[in-house]
C-alpha atoms as a PDB file:
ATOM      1  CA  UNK A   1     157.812 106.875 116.425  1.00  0.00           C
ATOM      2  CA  UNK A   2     158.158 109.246 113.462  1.00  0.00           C
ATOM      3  CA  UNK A   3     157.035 112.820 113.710  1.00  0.00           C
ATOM      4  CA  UNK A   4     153.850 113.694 112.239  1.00  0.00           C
ATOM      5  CA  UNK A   5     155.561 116.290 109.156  1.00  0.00           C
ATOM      6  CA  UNK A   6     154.845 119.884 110.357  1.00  0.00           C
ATOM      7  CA  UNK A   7     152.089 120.690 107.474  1.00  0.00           C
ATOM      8  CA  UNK A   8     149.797 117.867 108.624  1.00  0.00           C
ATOM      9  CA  UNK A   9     150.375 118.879 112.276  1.00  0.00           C
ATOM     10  CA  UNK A  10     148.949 122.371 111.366  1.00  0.00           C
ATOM     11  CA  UNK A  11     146.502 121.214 109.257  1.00  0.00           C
ATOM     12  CA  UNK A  12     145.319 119.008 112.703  1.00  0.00           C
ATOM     13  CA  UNK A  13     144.963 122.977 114.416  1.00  0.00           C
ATOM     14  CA  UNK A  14     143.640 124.677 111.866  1.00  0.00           C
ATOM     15  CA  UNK A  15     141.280 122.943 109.739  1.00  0.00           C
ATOM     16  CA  UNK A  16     138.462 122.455 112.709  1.00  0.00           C
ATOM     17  CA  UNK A  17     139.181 126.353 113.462  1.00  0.00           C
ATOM     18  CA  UNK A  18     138.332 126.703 110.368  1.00  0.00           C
ATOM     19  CA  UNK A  19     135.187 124.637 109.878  1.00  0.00           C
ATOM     20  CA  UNK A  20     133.968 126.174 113.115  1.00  0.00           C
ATOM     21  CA  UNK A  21     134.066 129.961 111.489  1.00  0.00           C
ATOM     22  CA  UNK A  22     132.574 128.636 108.190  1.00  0.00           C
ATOM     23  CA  UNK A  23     129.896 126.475 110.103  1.00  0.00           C
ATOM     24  CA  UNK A  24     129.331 130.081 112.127  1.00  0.00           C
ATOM     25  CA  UNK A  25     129.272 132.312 109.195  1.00  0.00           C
ATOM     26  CA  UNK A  26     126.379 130.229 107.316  1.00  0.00           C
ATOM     27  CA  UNK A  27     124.332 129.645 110.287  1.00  0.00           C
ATOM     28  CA  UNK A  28     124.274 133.884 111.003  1.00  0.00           C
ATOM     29  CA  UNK A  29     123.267 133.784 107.173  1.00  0.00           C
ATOM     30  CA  UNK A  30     120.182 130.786 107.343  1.00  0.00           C
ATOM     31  CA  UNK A  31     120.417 130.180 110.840  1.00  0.00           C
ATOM     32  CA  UNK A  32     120.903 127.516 113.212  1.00  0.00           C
ATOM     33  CA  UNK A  33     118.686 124.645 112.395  1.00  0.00           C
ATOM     34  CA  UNK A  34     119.344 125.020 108.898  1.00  0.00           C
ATOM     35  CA  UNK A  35     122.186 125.070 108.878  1.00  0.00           C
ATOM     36  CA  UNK A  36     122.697 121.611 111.511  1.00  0.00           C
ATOM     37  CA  UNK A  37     120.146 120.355 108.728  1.00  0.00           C
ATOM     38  CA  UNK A  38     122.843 120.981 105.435  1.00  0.00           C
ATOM     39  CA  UNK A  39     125.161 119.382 107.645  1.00  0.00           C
ATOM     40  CA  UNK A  40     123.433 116.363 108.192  1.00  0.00           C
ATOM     41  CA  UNK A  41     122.372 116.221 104.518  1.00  0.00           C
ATOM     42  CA  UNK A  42     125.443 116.800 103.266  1.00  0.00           C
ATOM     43  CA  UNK A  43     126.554 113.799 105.899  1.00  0.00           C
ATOM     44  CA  UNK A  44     123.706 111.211 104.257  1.00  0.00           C
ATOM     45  CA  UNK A  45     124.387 112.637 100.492  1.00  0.00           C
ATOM     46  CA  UNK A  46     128.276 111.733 101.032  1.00  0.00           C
ATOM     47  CA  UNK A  47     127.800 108.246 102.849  1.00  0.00           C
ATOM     48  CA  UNK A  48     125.657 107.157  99.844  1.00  0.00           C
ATOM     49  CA  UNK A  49     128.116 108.712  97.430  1.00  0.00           C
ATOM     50  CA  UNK A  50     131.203 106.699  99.553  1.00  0.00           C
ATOM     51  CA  UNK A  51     129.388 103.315  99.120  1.00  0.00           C
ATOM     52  CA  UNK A  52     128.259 103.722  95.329  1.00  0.00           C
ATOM     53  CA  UNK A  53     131.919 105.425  94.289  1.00  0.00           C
ATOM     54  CA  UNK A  54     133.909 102.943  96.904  1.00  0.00           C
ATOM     55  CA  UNK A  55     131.714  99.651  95.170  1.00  0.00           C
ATOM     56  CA  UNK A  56     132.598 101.219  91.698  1.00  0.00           C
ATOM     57  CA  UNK A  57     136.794 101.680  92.446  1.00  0.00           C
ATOM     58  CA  UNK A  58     136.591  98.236  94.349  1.00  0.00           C
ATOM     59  CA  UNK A  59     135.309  96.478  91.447  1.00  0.00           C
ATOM     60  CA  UNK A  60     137.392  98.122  88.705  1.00  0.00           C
ATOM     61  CA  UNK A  61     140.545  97.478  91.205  1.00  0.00           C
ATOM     62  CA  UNK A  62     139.740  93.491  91.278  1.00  0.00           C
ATOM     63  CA  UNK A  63     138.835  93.550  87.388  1.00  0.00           C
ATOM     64  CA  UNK A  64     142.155  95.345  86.562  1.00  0.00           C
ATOM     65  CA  UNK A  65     143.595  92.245  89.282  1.00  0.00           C
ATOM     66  CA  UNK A  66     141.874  89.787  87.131  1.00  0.00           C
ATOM     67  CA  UNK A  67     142.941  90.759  83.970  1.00  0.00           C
ATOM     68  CA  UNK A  68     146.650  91.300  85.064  1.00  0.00           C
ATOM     69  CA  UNK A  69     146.547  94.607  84.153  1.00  0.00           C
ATOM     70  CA  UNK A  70     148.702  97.008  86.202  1.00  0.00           C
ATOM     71  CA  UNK A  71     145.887  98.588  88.504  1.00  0.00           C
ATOM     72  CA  UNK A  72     147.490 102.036  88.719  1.00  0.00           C
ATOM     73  CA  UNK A  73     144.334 104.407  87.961  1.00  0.00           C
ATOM     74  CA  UNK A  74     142.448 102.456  89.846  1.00  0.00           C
ATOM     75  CA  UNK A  75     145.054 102.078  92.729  1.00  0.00           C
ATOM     76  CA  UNK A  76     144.539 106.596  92.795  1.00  0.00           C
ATOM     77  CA  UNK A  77     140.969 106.101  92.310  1.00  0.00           C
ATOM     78  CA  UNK A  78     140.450 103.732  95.617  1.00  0.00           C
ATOM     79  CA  UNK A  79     142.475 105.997  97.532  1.00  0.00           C
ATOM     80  CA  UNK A  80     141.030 109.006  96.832  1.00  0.00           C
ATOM     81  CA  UNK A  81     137.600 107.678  97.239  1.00  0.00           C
ATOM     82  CA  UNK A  82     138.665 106.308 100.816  1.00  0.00           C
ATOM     83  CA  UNK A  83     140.190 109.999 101.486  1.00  0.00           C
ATOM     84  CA  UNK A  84     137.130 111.349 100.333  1.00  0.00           C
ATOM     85  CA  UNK A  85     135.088 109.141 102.471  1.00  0.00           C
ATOM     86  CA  UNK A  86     136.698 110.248 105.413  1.00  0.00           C
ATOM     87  CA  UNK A  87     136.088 114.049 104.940  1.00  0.00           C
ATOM     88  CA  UNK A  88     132.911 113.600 103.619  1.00  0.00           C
ATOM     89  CA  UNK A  89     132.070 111.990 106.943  1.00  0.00           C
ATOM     90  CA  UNK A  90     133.827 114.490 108.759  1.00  0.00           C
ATOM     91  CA  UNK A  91     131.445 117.377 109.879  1.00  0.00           C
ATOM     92  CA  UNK A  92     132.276 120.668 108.367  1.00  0.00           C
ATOM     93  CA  UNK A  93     131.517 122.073 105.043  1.00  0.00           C
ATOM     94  CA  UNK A  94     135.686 122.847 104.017  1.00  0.00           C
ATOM     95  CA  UNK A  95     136.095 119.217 104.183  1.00  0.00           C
ATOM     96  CA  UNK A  96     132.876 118.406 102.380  1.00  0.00           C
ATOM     97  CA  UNK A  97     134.167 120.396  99.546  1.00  0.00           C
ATOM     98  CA  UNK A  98     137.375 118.205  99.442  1.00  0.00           C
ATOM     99  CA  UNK A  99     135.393 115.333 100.001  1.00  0.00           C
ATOM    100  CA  UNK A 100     133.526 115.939  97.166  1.00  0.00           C
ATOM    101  CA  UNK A 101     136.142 116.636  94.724  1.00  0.00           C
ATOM    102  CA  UNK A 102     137.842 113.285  95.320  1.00  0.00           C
ATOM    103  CA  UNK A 103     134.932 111.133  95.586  1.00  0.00           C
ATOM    104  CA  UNK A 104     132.956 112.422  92.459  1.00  0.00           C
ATOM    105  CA  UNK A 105     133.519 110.983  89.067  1.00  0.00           C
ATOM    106  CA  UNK A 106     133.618 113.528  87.287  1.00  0.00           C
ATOM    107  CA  UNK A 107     136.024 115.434  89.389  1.00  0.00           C
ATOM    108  CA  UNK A 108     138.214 112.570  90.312  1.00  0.00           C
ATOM    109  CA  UNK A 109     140.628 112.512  87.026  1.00  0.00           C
ATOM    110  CA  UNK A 110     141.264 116.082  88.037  1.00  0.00           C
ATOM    111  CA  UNK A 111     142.120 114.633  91.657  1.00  0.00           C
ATOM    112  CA  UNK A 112     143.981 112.075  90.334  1.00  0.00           C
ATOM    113  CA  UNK A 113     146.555 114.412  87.871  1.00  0.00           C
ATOM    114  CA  UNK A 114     146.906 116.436  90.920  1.00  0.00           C
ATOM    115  CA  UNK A 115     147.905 113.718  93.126  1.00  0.00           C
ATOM    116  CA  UNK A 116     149.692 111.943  90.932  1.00  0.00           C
ATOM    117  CA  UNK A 117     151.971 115.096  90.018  1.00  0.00           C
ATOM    118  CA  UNK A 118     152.387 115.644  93.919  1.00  0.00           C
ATOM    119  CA  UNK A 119     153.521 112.242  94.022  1.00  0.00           C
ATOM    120  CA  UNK A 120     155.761 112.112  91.542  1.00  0.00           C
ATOM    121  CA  UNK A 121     157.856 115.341  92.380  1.00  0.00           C
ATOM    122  CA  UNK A 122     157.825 114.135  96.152  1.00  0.00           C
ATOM    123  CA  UNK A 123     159.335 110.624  94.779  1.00  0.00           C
ATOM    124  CA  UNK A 124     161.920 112.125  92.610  1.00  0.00           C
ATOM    125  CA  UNK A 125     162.726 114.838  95.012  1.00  0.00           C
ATOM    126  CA  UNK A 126     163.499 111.579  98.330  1.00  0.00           C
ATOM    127  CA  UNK A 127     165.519 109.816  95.814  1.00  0.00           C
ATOM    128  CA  UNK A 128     167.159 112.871  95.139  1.00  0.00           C
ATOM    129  CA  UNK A 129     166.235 113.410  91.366  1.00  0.00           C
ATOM    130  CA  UNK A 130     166.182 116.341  88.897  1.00  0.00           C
ATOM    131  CA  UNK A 131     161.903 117.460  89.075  1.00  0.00           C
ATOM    132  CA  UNK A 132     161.572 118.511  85.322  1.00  0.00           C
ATOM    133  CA  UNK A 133     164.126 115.535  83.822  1.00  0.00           C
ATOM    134  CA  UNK A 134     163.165 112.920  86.318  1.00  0.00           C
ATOM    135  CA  UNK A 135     167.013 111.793  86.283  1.00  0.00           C
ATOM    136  CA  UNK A 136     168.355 110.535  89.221  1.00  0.00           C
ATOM    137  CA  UNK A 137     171.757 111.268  89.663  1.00  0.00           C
ATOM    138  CA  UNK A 138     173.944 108.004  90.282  1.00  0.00           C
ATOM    139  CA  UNK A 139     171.772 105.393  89.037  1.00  0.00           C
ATOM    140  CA  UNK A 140     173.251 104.991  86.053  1.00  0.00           C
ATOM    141  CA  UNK A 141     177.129 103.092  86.442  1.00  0.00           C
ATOM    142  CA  UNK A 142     178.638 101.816  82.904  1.00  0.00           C
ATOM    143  CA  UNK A 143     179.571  98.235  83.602  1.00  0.00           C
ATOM    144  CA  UNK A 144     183.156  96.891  84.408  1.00  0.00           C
ATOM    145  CA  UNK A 145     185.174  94.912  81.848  1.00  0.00           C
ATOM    146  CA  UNK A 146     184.423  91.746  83.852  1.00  0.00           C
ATOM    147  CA  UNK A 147     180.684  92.681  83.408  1.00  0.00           C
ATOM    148  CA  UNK A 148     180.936  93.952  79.769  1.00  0.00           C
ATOM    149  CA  UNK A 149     181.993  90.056  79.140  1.00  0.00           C
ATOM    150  CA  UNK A 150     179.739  88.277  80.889  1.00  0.00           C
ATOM    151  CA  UNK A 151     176.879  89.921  79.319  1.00  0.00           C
ATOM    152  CA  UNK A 152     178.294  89.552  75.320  1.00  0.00           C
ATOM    153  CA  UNK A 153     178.645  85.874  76.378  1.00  0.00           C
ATOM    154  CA  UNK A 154     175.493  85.780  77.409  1.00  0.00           C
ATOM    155  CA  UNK A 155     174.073  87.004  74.859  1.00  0.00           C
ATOM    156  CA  UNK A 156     176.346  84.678  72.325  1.00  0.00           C
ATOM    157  CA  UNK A 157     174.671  81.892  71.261  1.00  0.00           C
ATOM    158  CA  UNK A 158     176.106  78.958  72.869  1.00  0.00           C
ATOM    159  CA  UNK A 159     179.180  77.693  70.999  1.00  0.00           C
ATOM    160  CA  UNK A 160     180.673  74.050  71.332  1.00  0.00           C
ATOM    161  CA  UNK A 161     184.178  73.946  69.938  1.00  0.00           C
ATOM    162  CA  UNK A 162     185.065  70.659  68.392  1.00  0.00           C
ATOM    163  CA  UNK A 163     185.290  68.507  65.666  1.00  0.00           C
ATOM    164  CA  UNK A 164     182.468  67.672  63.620  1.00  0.00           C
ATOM    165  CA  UNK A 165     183.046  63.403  62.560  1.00  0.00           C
ATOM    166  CA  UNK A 166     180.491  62.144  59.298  1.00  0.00           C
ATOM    167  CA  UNK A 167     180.391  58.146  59.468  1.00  0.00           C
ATOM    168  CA  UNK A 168     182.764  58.272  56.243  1.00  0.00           C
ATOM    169  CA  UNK A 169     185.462  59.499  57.479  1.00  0.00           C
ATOM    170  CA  UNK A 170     188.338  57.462  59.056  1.00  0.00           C
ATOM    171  CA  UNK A 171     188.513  57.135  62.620  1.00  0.00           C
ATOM    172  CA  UNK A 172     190.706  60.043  64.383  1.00  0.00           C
ATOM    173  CA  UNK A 173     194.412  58.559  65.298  1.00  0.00           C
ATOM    174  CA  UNK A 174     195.431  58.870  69.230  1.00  0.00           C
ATOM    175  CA  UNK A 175     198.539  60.160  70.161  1.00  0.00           C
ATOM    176  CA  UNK A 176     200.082  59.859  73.120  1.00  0.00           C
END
């Protein structure tokens, strides 16, 4: 089984430490039941939010399906929403603010630019890549002679060498 990667594994110890001294800190400010009462609207607020924002990315996934369109945006925008989802539904008010920012609409593009520069400098930095260019050293091999000509003929139309016989002209002569 792979190893969790180290940053997640902290981020397991840390972020309900966290959410503990936050949840702390605004309960000494409005108090107790207040504050288990924000929680548990917060909780309802984001559950509502999931199902309208999830129904919305769902439907614009299966149009872009439809319409053979390559789903990408809405690919980012279902996955953030399910992200969001969970720490929206995860008690705490650190993760509601997450939650929040990816599940909105009006804060998703923002989520989405973010993620999808994350992504691509973790892609081009496992396939070993220049970050800025994007070039991937290696990938690029000029063909071999043999390949050179199988391509131009290829490419040629097709050519049928013989010799072209009208009805007047004399039959061709054998020779053996």
């Amino acid at each position: 089984m792979k190893r969790l990667p180290w940053f997640v594994a902290l981020a397991l110890l840390v972020v309900p430490v966290v959410e503990i001294y936050v949840i702390i800190q605004i309960g000494q400010v409005i108090g107790g039941w207040p504050t288990v009462g924000l929680l548990l609207v917060e909780s309802a607020l984001g559950g509502w939010l999931i199902k309208r924002e999830g129904s919305r990315a769902w439907n614009a996934l299966r149009k872009a399906v439809e319409t053979a369109k390559m789903p990408g945006k809405e690919l980012a925008d279902a996955a953030l929403v399910l992200v969001g989802g969970t720490l929206l539904l995860t008690p705490g008010f650190v993760t509601d603010v997450f939650g929040f920012f990816f599940v909105l609409p009006f804060t998703r593009p923002l989520a989405r630019k973010v993620l999808a520069a994350f992504l691509g400098r973790r892609i081009v930095a496992q396939l070993g890549g220049n970050p800025i260019t994007g070039f991937m050293p290696g990938t690029y091999r000029p063909p071999t002679a043999e390949q050179a000509d199988e391509a131009r003929r290829r490419m040629s139309p097709d050519v049928v060498e013989g010799e072209v016989i009208t009805p007047d002209d004399p039959p061709p002569t054998q020779t053996k």
